[in-house]
C-alpha atoms as a PDB file:
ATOM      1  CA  UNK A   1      -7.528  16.790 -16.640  1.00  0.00           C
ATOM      2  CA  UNK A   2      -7.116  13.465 -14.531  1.00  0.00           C
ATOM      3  CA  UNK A   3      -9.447  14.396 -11.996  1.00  0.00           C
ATOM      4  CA  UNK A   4     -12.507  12.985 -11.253  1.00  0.00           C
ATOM      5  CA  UNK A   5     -15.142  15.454 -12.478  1.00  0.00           C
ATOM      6  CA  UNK A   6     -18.393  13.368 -12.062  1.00  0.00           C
ATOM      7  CA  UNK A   7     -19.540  13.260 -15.286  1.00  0.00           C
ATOM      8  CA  UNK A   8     -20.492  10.273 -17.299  1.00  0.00           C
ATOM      9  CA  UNK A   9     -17.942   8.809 -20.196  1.00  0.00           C
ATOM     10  CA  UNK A  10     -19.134   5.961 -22.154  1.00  0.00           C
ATOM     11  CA  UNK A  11     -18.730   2.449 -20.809  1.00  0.00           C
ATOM     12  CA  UNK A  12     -16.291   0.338 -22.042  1.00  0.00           C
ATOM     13  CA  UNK A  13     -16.743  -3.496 -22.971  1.00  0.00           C
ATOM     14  CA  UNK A  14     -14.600  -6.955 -22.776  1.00  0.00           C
ATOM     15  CA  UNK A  15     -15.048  -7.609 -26.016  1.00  0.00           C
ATOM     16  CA  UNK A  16     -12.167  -9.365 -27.743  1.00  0.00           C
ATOM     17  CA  UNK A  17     -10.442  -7.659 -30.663  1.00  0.00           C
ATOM     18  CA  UNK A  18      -9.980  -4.477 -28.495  1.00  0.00           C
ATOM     19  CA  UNK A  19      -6.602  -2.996 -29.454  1.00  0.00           C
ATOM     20  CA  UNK A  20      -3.986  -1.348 -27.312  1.00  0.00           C
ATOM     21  CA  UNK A  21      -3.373   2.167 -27.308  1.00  0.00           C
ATOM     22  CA  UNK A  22      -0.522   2.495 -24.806  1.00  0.00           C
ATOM     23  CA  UNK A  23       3.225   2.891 -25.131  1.00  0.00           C
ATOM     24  CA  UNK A  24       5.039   0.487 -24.136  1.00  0.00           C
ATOM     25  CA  UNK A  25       6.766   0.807 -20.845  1.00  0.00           C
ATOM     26  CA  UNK A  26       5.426   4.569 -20.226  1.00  0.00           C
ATOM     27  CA  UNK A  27       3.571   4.770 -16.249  1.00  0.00           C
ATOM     28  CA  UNK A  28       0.791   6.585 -15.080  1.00  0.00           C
ATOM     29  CA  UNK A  29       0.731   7.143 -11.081  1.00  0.00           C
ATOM     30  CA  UNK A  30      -2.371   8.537  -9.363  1.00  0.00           C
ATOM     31  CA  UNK A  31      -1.165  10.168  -6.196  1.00  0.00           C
ATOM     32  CA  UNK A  32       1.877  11.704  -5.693  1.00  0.00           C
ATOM     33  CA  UNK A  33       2.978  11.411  -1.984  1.00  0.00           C
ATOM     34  CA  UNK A  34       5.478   8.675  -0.856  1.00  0.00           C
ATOM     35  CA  UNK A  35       4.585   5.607  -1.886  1.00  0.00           C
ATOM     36  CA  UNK A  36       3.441   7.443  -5.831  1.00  0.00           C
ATOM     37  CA  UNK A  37       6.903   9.052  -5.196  1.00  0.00           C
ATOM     38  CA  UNK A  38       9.147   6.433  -4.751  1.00  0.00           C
ATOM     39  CA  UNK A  39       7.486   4.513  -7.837  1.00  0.00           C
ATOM     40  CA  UNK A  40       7.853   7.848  -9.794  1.00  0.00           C
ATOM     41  CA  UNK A  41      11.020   7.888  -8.702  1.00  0.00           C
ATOM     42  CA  UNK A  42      12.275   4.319  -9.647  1.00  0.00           C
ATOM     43  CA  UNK A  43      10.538   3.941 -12.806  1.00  0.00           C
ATOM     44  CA  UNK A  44      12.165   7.255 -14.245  1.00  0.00           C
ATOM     45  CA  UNK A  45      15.588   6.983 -12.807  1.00  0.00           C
ATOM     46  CA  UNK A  46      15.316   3.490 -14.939  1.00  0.00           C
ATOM     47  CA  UNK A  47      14.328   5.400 -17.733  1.00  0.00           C
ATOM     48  CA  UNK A  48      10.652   5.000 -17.835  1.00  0.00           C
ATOM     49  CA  UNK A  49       8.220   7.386 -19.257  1.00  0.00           C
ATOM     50  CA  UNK A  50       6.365   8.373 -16.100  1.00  0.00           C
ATOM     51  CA  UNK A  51       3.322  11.273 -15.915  1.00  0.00           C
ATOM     52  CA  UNK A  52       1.375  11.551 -12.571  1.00  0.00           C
ATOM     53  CA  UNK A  53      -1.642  13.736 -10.882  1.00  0.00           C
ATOM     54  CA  UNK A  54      -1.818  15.001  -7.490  1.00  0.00           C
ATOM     55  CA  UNK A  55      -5.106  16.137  -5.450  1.00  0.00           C
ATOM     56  CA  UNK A  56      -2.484  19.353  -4.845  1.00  0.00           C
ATOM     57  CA  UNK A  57      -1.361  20.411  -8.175  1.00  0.00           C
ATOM     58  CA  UNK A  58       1.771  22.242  -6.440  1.00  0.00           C
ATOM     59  CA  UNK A  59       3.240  18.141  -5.807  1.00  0.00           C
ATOM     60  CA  UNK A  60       2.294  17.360  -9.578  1.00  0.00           C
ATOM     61  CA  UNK A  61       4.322  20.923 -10.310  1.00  0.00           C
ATOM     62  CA  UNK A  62       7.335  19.637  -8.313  1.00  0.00           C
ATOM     63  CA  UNK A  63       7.385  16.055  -9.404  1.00  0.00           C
ATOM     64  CA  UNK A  64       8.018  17.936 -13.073  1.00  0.00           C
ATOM     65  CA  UNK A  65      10.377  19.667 -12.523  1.00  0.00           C
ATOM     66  CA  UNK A  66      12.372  16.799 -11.300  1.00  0.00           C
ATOM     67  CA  UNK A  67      11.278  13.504 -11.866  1.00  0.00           C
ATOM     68  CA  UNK A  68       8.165  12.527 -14.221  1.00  0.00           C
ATOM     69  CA  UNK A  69       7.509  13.877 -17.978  1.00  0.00           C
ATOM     70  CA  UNK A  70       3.989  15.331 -17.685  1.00  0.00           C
ATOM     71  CA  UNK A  71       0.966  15.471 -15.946  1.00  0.00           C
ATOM     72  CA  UNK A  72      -1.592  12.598 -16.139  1.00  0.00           C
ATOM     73  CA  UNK A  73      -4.233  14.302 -18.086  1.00  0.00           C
ATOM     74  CA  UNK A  74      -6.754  12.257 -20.203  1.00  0.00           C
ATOM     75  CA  UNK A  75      -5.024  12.482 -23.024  1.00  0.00           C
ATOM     76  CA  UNK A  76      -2.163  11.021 -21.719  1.00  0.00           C
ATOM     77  CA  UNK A  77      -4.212   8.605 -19.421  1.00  0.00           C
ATOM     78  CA  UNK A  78      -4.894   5.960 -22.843  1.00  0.00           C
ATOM     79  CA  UNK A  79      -1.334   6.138 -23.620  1.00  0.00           C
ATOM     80  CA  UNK A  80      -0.294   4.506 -20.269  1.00  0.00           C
ATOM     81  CA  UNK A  81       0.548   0.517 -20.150  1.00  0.00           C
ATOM     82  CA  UNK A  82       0.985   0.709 -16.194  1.00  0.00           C
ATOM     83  CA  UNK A  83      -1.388   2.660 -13.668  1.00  0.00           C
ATOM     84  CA  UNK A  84      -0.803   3.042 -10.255  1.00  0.00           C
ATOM     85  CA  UNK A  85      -3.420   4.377  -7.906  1.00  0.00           C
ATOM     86  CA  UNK A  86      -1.053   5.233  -4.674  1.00  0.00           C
ATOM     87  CA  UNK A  87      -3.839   7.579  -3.151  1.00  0.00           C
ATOM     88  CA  UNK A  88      -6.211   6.904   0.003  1.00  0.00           C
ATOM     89  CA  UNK A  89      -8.394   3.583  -0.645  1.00  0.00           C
ATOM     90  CA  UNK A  90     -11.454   6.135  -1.694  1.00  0.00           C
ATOM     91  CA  UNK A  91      -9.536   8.093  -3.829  1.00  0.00           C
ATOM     92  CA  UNK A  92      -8.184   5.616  -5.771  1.00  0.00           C
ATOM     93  CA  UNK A  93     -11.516   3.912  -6.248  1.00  0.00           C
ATOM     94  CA  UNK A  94     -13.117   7.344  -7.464  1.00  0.00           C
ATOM     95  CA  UNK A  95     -10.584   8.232  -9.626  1.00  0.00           C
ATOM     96  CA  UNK A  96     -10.402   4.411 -11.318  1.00  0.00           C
ATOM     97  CA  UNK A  97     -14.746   4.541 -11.979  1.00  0.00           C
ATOM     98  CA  UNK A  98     -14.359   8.027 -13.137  1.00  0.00           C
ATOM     99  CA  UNK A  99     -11.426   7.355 -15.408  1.00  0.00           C
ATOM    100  CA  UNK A 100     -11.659   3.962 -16.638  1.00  0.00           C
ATOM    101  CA  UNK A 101     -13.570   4.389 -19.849  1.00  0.00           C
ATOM    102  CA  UNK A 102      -9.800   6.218 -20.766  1.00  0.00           C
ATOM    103  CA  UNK A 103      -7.280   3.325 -19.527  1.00  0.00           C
ATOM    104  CA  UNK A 104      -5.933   1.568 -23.084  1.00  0.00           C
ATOM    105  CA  UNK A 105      -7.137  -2.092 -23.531  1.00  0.00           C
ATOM    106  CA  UNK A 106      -4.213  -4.204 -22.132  1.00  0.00           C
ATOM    107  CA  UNK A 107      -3.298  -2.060 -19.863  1.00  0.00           C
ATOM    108  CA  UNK A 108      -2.782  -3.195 -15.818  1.00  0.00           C
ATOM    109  CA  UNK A 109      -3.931  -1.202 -13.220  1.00  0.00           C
ATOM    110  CA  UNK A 110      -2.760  -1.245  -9.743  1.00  0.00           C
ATOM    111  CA  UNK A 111      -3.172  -0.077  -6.411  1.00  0.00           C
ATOM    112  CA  UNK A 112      -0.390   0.956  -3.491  1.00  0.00           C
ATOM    113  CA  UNK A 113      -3.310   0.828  -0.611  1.00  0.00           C
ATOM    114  CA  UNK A 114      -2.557  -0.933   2.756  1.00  0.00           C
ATOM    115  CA  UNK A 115      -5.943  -2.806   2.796  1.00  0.00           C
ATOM    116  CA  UNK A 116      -7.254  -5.137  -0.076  1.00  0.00           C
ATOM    117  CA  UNK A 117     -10.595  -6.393   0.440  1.00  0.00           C
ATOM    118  CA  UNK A 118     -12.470  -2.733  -0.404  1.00  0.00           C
ATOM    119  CA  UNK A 119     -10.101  -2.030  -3.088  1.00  0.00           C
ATOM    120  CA  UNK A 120     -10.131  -5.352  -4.751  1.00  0.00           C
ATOM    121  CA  UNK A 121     -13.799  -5.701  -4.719  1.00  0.00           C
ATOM    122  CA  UNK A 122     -14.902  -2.174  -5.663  1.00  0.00           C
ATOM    123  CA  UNK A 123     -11.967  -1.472  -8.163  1.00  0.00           C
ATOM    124  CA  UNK A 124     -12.665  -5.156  -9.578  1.00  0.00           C
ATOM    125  CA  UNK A 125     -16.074  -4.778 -10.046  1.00  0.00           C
ATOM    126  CA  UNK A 126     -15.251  -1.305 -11.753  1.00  0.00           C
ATOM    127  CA  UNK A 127     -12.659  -3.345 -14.233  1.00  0.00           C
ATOM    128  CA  UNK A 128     -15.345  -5.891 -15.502  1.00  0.00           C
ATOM    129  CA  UNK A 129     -16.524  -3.700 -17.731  1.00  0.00           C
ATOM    130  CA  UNK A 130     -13.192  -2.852 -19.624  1.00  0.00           C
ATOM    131  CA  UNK A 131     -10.728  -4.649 -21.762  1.00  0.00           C
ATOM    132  CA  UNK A 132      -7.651  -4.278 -19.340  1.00  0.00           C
ATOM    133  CA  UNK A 133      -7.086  -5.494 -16.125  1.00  0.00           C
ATOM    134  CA  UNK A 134      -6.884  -4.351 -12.088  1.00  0.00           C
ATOM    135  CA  UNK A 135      -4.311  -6.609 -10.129  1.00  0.00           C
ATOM    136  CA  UNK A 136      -4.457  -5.646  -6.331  1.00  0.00           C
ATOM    137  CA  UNK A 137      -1.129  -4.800  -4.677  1.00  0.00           C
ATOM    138  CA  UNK A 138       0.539  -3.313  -1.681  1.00  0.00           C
ATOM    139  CA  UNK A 139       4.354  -2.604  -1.136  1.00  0.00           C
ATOM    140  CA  UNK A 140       5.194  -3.837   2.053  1.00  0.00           C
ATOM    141  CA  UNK A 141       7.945  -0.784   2.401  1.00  0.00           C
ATOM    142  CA  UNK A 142       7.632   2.722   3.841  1.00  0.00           C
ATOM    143  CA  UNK A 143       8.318   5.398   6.143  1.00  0.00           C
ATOM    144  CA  UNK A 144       7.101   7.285   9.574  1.00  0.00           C
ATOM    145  CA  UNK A 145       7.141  10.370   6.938  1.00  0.00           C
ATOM    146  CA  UNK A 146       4.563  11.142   4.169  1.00  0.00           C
ATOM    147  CA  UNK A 147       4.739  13.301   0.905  1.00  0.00           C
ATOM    148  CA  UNK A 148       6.608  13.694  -2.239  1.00  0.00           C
ATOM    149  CA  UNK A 149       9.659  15.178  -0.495  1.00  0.00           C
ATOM    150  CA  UNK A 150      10.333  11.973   1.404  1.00  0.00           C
ATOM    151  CA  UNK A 151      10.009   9.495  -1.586  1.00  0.00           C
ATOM    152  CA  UNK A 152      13.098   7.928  -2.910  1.00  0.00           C
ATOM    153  CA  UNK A 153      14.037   5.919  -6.070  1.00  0.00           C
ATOM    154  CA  UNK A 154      15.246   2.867  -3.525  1.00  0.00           C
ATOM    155  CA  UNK A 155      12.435   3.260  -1.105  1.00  0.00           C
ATOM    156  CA  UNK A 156      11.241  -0.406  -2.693  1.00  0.00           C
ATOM    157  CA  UNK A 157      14.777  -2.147  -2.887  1.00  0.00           C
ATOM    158  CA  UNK A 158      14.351  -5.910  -1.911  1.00  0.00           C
ATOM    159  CA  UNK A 159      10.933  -5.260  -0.358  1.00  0.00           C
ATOM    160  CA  UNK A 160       8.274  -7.313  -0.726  1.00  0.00           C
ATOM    161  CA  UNK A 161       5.269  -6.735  -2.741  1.00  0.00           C
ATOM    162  CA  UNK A 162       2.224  -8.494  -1.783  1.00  0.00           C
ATOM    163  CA  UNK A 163       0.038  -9.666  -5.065  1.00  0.00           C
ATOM    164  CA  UNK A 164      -3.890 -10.279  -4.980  1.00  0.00           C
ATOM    165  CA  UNK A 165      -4.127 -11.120  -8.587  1.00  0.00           C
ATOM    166  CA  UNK A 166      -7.722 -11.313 -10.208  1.00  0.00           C
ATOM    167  CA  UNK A 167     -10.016 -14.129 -11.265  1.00  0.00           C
ATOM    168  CA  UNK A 168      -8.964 -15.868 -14.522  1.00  0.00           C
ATOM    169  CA  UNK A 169     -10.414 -19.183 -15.709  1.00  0.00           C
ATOM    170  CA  UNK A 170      -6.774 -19.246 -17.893  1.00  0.00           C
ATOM    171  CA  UNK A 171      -3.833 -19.905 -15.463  1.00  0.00           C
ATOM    172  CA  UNK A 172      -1.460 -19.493 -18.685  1.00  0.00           C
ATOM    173  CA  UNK A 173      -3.008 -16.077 -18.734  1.00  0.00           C
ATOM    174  CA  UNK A 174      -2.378 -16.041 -15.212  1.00  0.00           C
ATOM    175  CA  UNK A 175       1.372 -16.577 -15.090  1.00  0.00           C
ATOM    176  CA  UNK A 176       1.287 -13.857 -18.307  1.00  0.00           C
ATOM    177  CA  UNK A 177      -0.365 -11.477 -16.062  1.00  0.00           C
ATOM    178  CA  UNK A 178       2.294 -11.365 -13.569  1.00  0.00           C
ATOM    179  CA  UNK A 179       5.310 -12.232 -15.180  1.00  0.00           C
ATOM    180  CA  UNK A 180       4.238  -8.992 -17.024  1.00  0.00           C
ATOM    181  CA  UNK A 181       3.656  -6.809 -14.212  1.00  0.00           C
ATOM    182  CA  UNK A 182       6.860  -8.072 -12.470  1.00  0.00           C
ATOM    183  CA  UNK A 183       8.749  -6.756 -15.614  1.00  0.00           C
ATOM    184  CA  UNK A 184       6.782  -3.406 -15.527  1.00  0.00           C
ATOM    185  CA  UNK A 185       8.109  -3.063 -12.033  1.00  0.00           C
ATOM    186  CA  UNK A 186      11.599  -4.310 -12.491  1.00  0.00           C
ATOM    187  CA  UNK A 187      13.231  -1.192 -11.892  1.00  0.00           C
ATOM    188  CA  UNK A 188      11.876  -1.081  -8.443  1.00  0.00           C
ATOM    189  CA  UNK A 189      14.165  -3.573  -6.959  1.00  0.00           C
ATOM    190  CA  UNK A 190      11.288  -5.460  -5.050  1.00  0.00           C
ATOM    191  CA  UNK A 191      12.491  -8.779  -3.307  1.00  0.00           C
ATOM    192  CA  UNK A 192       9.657 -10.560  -3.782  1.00  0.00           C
ATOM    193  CA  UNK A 193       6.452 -10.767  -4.637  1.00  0.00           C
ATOM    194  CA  UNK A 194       3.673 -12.807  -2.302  1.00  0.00           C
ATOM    195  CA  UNK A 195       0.215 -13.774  -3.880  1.00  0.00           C
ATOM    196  CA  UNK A 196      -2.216 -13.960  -1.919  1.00  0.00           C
ATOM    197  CA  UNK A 197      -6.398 -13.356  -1.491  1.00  0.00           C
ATOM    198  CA  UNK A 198      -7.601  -9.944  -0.466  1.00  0.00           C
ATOM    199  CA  UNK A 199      -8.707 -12.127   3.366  1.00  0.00           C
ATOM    200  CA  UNK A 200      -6.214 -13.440   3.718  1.00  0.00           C
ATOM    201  CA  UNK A 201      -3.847 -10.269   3.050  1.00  0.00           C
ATOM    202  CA  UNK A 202      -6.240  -7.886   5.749  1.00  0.00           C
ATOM    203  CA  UNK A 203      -6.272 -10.668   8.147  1.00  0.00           C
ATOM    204  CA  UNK A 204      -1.928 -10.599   7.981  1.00  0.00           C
ATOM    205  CA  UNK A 205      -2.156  -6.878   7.901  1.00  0.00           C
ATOM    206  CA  UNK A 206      -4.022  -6.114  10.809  1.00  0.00           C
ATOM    207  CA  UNK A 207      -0.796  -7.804  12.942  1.00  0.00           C
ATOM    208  CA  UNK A 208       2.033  -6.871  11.182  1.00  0.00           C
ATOM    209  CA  UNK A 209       1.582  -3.289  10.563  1.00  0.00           C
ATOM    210  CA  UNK A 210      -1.865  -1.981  11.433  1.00  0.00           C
ATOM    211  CA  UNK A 211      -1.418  -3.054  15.100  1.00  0.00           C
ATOM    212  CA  UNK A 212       2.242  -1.603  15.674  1.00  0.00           C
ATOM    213  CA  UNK A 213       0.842   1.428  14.234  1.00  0.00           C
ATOM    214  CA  UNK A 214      -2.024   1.766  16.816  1.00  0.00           C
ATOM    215  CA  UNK A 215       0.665   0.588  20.135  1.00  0.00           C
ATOM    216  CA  UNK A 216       3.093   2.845  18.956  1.00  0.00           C
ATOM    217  CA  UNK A 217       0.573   5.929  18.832  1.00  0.00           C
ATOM    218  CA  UNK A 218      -1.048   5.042  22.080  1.00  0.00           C
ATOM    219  CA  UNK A 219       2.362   4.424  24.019  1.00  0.00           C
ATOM    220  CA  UNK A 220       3.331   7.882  23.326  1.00  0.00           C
ATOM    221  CA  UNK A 221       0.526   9.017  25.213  1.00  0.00           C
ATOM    222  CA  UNK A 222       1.992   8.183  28.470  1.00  0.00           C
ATOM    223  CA  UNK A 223       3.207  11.766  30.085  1.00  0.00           C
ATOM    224  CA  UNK A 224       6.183   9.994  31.019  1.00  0.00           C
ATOM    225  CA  UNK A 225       7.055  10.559  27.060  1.00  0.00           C
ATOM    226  CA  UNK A 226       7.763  14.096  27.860  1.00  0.00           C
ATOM    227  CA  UNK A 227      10.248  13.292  29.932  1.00  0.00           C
ATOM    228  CA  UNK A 228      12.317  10.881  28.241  1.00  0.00           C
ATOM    229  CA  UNK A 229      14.996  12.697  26.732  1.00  0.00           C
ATOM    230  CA  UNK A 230      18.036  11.656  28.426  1.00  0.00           C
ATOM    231  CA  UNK A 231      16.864   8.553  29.207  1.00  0.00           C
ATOM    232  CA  UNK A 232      15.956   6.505  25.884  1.00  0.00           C
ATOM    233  CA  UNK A 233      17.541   4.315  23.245  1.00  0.00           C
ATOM    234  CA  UNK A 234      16.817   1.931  20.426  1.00  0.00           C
ATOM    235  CA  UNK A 235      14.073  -0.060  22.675  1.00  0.00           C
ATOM    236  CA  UNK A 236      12.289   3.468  23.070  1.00  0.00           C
ATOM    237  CA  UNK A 237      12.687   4.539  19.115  1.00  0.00           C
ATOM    238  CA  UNK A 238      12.447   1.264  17.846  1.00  0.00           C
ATOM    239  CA  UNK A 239       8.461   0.949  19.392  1.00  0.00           C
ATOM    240  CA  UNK A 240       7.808   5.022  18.786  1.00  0.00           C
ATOM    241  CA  UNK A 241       9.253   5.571  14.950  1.00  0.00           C
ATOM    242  CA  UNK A 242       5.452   4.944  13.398  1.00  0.00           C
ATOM    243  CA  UNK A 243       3.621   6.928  16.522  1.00  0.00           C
ATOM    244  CA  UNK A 244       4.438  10.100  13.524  1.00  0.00           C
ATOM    245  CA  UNK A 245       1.329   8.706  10.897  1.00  0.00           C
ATOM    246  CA  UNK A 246      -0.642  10.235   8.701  1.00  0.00           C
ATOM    247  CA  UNK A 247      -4.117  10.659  10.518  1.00  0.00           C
ATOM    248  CA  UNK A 248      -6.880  10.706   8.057  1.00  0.00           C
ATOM    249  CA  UNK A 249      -5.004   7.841   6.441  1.00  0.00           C
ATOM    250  CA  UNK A 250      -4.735   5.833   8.988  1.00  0.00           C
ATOM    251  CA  UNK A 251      -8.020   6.134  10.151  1.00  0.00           C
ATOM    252  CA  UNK A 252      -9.444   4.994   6.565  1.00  0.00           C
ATOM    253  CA  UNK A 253      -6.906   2.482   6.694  1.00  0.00           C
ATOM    254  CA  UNK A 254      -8.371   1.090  10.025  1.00  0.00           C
ATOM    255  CA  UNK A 255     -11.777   1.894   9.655  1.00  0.00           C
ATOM    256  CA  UNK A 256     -11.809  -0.757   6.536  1.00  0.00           C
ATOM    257  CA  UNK A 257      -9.930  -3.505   8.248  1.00  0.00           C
ATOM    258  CA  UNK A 258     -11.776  -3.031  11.502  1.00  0.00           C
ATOM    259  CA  UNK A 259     -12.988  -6.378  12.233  1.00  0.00           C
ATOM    260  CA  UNK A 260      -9.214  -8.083  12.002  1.00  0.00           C
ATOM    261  CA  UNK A 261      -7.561  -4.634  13.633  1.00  0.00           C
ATOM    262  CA  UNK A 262     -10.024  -5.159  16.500  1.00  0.00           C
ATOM    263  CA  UNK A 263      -9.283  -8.950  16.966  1.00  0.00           C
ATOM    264  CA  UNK A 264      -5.439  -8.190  17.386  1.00  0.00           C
ATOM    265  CA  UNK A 265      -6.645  -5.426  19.480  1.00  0.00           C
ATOM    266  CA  UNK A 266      -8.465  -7.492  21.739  1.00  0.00           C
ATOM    267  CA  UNK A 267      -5.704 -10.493  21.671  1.00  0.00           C
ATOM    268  CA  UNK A 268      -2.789  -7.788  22.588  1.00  0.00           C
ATOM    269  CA  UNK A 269      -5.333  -6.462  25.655  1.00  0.00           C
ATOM    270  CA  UNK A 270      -5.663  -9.864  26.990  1.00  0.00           C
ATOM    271  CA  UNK A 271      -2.361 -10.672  26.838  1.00  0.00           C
ATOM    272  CA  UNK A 272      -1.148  -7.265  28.666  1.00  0.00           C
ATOM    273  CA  UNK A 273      -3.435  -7.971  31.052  1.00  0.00           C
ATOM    274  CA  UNK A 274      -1.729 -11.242  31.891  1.00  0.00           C
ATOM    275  CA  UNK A 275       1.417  -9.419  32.251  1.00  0.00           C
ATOM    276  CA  UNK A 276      -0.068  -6.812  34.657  1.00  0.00           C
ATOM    277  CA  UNK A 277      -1.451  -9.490  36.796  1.00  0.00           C
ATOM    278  CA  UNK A 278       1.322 -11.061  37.146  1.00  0.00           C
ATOM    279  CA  UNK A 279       3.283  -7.706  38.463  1.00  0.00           C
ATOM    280  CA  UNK A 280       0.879  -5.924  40.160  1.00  0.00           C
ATOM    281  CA  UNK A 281       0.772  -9.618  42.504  1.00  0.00           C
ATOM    282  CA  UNK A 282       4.476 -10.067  42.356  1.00  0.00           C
ATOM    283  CA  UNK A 283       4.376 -13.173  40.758  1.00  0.00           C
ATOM    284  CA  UNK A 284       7.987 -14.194  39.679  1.00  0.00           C
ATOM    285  CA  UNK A 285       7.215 -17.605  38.188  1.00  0.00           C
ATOM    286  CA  UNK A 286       4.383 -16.332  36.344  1.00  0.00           C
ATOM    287  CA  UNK A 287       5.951 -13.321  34.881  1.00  0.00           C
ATOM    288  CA  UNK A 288       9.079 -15.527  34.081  1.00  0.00           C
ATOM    289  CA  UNK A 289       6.600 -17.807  32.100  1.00  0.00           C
ATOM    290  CA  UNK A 290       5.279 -15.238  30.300  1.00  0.00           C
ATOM    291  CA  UNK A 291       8.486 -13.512  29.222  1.00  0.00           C
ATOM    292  CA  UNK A 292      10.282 -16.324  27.875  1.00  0.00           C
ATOM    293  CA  UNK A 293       6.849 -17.576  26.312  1.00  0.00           C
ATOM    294  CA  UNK A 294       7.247 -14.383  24.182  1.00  0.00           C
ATOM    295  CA  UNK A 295      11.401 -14.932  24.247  1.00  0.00           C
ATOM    296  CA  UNK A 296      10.450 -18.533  22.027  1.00  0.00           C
ATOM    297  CA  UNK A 297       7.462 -17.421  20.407  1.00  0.00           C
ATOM    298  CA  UNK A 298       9.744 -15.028  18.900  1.00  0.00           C
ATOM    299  CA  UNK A 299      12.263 -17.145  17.980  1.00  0.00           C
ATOM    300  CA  UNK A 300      10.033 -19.465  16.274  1.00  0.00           C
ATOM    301  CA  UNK A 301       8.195 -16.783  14.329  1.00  0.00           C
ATOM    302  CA  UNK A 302      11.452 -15.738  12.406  1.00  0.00           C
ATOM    303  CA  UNK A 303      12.627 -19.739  12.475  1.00  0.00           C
ATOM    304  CA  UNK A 304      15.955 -19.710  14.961  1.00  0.00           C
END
């Protein structure tokens, strides 16, 4: 079976010569909840031979019965020319030291996790050793909802995928590398893909969705929230939808990107406070100045 048992295979090597033992095309996904899902989903509505493996076999069970072939089971694991680790960030790097003795040479392993830096360096250390090849990626697409039940064949649809791809002295090889894995992934619909360095991709993440995760969970704490039925509309749901989050996610999430999720953190304080000041000492012009400072910032951000 696929899961990590903690006993010792034999190492593989990078030795040239080292011949494939995949099909072509077929897709193994470790972790079955939504983002697993909706790749599960895409790849086999395109007609893609997809087998996965859940933590909770009852998900694998389900997924069977109506989207992927099989179960990812060792067997099946060599056979795969696509991997994709969609679990928590230590999950997928257990599973990926445990298993990769098994994953065919040429094969491309990626990863679905929110944060790059820990994946990319523990999960490319872990490839050195083996004739196939971890590129780091996250799907910048999603939901307040987790599990299988929420995942969707278009969940992915013009969305963009962010690429960390890894270290090769051969930028032919390179361009290979992705072009490949962007015709692996075809039948996901992304938008566009953004390469990038594992820095530079926390630092960027930390704002754009790690922070609006952490406002939007504190704000419902006010007990005015309670109250608000009657009384709210898209400004209200619109900074609330991701308040719903998957906790022990999240907190692994934010735990490995805590020096950038603390420096937005501390940025968004000091600029709140500004605000504050300004009405707790009825200061007109300087709350004016400050709201249309964030009116143009704004506007310059998205470029109009």
């Amino acid at each position: 079976m696929a899961q990590p048992t903690g006993h010792t295979r034999p190492a593989g090597t990078k030795g040239e010569g080292a011949q494939p033992t995949y099909v072509a095309g077929r897709v193994g996904i470790v972790g079955l909840g939504l983002m697993g899902g909706s790749f599960a989903k895409a790849l086999a509505s395109a007609g893609r031979e997809v087998y996965g493996w859940n933590r909770t076999h009852s998900v694998t069970e389900m997924a069977m019965i109506e989207t992927i072939k099989g179960e990812l089971t060792d067997d099946i694991i060599p056979t795969c020319e696509l991997i994709i680790l969609a679990g928590y960030p230590q999950v997928s790097i257990d599973w990926l030291s445990e298993m990769a003795p098994l994953v065919s040479p040429g094969a491309i392993v990626i990863d679905t996790v929110g944060v790059k830096r820990v994946i990319c360096e523990k999960c490319g250390k872990i490839a050195e050793g083996y004739p196939w090849t971890f590129v780091g990626c996250h799907p910048m697409a999603g939901t307040q909802y987790s599990g299988f039940a929420h995942a969707r064949a278009n969940m992915f649809h013009n969305a963009p995928l962010v690429v960390v791809p890894p270290d090769m002295d051969d930028d032919i090889e390179r361009v290979e590398l992705l072009e490949r894995l962007k015709s692996l992934l075809a039948p996901c619909g992304f938008g566009s893909f953004t390469l990038t360095t594992a820095e530079n991709h926390d630092r960027m993440i930390a704002y754009t969705s790690q922070l609006a995760h952490v406002v939007s969970n504190a704000y419902v704490k006010s007990p005015t929230a309670q109250e608000h039925k009657g009384f709210s509309a898209g400004s209200y749901k619109d900074l609330t939808r991701v308040a719903r989050l998957n906790a022990p996610m999240w907190t692994e999430l934010f735990l490995d990107n805590a020096d950038n999720l603390s420096a937005e953190l501390g940025a968004l304080i000091k600029n709140l406070a500004a605000y504050k000041e300004a009405i707790d000492t009825r200061d007109a012009g300087r709350l004016e100045e400050l709201l249309a400072e964030g009116d143009r910032l704004k506007r310059e951000a998205e470029g109009r």
